[in-house]
N, C-alpha and C. Protein backbone atom coordinates (compact mmCIF):
# COMPACT_ATOMS: atom_id res chain seq x y z
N UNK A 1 0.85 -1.17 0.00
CA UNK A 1 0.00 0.00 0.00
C UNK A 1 0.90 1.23 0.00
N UNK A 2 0.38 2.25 -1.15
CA UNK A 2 1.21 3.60 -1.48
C UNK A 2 0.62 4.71 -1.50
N UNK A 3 0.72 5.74 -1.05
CA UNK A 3 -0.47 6.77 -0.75
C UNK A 3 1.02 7.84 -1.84
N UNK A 4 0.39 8.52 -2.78
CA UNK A 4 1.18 9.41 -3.74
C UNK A 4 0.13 10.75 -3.51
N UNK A 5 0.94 11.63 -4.28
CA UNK A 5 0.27 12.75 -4.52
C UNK A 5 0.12 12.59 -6.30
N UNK A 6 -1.75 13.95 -6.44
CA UNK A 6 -2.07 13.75 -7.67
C UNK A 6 -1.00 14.08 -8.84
N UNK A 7 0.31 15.32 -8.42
CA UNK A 7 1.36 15.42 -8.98
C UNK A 7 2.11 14.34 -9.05
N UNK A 8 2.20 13.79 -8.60
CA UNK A 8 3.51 12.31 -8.27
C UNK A 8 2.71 11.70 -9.12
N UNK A 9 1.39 10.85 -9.27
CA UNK A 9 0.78 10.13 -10.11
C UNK A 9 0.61 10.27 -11.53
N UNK A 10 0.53 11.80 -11.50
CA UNK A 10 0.47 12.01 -13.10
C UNK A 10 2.19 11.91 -13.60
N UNK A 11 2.95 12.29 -13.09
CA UNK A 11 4.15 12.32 -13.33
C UNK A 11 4.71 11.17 -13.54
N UNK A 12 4.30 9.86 -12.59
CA UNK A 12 4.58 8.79 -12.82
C UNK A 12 3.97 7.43 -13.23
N UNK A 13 2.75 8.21 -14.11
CA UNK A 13 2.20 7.11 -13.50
C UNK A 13 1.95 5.82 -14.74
N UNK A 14 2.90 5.50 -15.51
CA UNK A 14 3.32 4.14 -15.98
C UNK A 14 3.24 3.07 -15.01
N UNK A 15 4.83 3.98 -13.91
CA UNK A 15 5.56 2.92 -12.89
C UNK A 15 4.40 2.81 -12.22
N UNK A 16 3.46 3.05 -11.77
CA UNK A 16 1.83 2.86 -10.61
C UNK A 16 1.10 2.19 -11.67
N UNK A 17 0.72 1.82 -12.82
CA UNK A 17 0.42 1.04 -13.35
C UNK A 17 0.92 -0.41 -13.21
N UNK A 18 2.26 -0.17 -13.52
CA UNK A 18 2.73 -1.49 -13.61
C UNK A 18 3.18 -2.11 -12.01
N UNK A 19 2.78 -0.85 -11.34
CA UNK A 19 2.60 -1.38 -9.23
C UNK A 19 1.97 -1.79 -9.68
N UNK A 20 0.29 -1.45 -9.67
CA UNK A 20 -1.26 -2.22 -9.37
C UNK A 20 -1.33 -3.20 -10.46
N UNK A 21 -0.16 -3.44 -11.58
CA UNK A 21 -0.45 -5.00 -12.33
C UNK A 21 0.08 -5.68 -11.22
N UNK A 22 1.39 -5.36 -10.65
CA UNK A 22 1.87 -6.66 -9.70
C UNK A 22 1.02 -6.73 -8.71
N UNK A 23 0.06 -5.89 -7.93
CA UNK A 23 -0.76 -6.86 -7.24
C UNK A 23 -1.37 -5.38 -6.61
N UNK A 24 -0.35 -4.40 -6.16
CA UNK A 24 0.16 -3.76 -5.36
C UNK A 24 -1.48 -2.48 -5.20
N UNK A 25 -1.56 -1.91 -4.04
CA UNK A 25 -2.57 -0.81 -4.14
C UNK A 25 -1.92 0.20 -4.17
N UNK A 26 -2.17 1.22 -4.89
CA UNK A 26 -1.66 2.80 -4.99
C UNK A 26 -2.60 3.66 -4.57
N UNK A 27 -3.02 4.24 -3.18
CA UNK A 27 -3.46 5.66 -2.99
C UNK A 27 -3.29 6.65 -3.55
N UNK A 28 -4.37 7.57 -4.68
CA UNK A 28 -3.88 8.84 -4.86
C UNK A 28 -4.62 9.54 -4.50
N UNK A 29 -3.91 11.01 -3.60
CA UNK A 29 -4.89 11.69 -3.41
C UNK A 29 -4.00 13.22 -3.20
N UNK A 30 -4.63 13.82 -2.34
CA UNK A 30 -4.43 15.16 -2.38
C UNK A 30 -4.13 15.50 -0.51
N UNK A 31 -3.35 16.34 -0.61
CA UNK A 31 -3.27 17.26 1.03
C UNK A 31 -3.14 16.46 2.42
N UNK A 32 -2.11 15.33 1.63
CA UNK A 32 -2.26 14.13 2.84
C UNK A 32 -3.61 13.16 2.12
N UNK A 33 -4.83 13.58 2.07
CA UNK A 33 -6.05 12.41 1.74
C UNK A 33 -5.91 11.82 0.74
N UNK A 34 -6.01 10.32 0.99
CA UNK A 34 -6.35 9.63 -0.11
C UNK A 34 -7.54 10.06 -0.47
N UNK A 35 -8.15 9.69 -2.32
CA UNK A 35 -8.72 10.04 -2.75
C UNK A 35 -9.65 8.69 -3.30
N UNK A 36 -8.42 8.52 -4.41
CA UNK A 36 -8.63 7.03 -5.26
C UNK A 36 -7.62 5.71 -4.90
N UNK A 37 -8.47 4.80 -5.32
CA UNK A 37 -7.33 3.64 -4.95
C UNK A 37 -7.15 3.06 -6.33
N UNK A 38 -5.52 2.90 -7.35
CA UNK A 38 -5.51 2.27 -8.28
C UNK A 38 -5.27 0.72 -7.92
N UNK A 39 -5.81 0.27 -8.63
CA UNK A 39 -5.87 -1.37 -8.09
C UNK A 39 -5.57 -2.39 -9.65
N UNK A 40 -5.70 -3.35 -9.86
CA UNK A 40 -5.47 -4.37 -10.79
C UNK A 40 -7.19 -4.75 -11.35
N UNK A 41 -7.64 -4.41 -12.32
CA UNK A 41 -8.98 -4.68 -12.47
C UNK A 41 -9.05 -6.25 -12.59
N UNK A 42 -10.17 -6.74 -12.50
CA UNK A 42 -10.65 -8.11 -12.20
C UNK A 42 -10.36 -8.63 -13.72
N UNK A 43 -10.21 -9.85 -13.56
CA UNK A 43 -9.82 -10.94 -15.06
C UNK A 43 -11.32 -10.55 -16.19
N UNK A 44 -12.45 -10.92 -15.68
CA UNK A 44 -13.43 -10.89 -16.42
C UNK A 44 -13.91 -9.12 -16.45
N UNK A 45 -13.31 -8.18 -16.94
CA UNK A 45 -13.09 -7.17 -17.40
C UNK A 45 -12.27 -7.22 -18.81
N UNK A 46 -12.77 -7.23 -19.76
CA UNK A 46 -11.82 -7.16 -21.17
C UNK A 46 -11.84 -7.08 -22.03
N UNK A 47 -11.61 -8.09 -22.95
CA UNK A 47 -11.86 -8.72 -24.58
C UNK A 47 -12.36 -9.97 -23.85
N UNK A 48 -12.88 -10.74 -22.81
CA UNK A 48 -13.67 -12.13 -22.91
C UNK A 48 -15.26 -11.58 -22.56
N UNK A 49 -15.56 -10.66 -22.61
CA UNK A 49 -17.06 -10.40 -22.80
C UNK A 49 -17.44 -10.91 -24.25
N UNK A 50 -18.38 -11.27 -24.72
CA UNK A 50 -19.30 -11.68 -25.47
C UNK A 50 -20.21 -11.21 -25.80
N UNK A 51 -20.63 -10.34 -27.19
CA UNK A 51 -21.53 -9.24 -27.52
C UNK A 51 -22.06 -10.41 -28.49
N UNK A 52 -23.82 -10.17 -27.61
CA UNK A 52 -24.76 -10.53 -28.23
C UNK A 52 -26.00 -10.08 -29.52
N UNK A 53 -25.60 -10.64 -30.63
CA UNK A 53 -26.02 -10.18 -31.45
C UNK A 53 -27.92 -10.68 -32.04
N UNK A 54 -27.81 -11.21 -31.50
CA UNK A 54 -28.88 -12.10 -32.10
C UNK A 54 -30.70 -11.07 -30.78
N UNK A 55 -30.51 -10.76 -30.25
CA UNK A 55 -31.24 -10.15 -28.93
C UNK A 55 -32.81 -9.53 -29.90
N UNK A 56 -31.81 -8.76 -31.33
CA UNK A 56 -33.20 -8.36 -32.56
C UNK A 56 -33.64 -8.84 -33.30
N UNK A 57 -33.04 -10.46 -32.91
CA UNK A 57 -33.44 -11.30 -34.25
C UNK A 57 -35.15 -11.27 -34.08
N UNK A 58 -35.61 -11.40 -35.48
CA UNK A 58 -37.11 -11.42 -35.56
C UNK A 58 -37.89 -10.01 -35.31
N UNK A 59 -36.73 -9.05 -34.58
CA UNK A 59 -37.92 -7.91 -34.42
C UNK A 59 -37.63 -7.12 -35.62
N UNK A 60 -36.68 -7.01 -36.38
CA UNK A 60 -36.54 -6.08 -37.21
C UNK A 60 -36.84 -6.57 -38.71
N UNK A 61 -37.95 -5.56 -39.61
CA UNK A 61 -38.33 -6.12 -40.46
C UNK A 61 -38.05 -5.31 -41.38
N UNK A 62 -38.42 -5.52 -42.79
CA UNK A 62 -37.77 -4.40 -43.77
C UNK A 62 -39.26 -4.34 -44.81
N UNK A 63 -39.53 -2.95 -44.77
CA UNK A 63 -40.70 -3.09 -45.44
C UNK A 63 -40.42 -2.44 -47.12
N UNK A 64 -41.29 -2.89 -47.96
CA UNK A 64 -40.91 -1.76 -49.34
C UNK A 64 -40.68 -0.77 -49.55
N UNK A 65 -40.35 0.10 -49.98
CA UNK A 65 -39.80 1.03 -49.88
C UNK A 65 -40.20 1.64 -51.59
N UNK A 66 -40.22 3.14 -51.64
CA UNK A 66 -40.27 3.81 -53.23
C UNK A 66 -39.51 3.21 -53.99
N UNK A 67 -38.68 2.21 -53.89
CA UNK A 67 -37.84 1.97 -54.62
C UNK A 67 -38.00 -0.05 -55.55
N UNK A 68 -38.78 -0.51 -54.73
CA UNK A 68 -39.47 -2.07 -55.28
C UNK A 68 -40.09 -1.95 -56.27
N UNK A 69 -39.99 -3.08 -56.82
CA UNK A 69 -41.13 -3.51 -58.01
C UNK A 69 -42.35 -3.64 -57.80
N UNK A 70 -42.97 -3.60 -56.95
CA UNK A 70 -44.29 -3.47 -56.55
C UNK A 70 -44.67 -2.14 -56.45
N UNK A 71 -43.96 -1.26 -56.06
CA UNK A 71 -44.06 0.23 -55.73
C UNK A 71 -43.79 0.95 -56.99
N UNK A 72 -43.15 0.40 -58.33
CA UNK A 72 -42.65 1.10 -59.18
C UNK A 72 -43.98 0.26 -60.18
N UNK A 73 -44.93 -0.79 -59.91
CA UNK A 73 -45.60 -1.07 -60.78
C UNK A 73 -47.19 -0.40 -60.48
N UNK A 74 -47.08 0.40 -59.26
CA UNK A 74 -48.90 0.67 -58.70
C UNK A 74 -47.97 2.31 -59.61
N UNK A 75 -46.86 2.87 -59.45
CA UNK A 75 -47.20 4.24 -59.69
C UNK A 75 -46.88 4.34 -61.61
N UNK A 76 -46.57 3.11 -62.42
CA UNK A 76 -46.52 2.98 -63.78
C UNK A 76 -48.07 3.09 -63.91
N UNK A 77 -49.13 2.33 -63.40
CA UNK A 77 -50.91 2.12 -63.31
C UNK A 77 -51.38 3.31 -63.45
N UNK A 78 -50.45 4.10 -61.84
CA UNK A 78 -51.15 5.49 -62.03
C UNK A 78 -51.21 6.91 -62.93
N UNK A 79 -50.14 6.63 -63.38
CA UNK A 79 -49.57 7.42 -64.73
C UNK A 79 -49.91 7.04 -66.33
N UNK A 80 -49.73 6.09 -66.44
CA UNK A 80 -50.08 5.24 -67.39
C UNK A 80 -51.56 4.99 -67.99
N UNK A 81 -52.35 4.71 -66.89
CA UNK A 81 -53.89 4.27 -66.67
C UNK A 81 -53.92 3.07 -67.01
């Protein structure tokens, strides 16, 4: 356990990174008070989350649009007669 100042942390703060990878806690704070504690974030924090894609399957639908053959054959009718 390391209690720094917010100057000391910004100044150093690779080496306090690579403290709180080895295990280590870093206090930063101000006027004597700790503030924040840098710590080692938990394993399941990362790239092993799993983004679910499938959650809209079925809700999203696609309707015709001005631009189909169905839509380009009612407004040939209406022009046309």
């Amino acid at each position: 356990m390391k209690t720094v100042s917010i100057h000391d942390a910004k100044t150093n703060l690779s080496k306090y990174i690579a403290a709180a990878k080895q295990g280590d806690k870093i206090y930063i704070g101000g006027f004597g008070k700790a503030e924040v504690l840098l710590i080692k974030s938990p394993d399941y924090i990362g790239n092993k989350a799993k983004r679910n894609f499938t959650i809209g399957k079925g809700k999203i639908t696609v309707k015709p649009d001005a631009f189909s053959s169905s839509s380009e054959r009612k407004v040939g009718e209406l022009l046309l007669g």
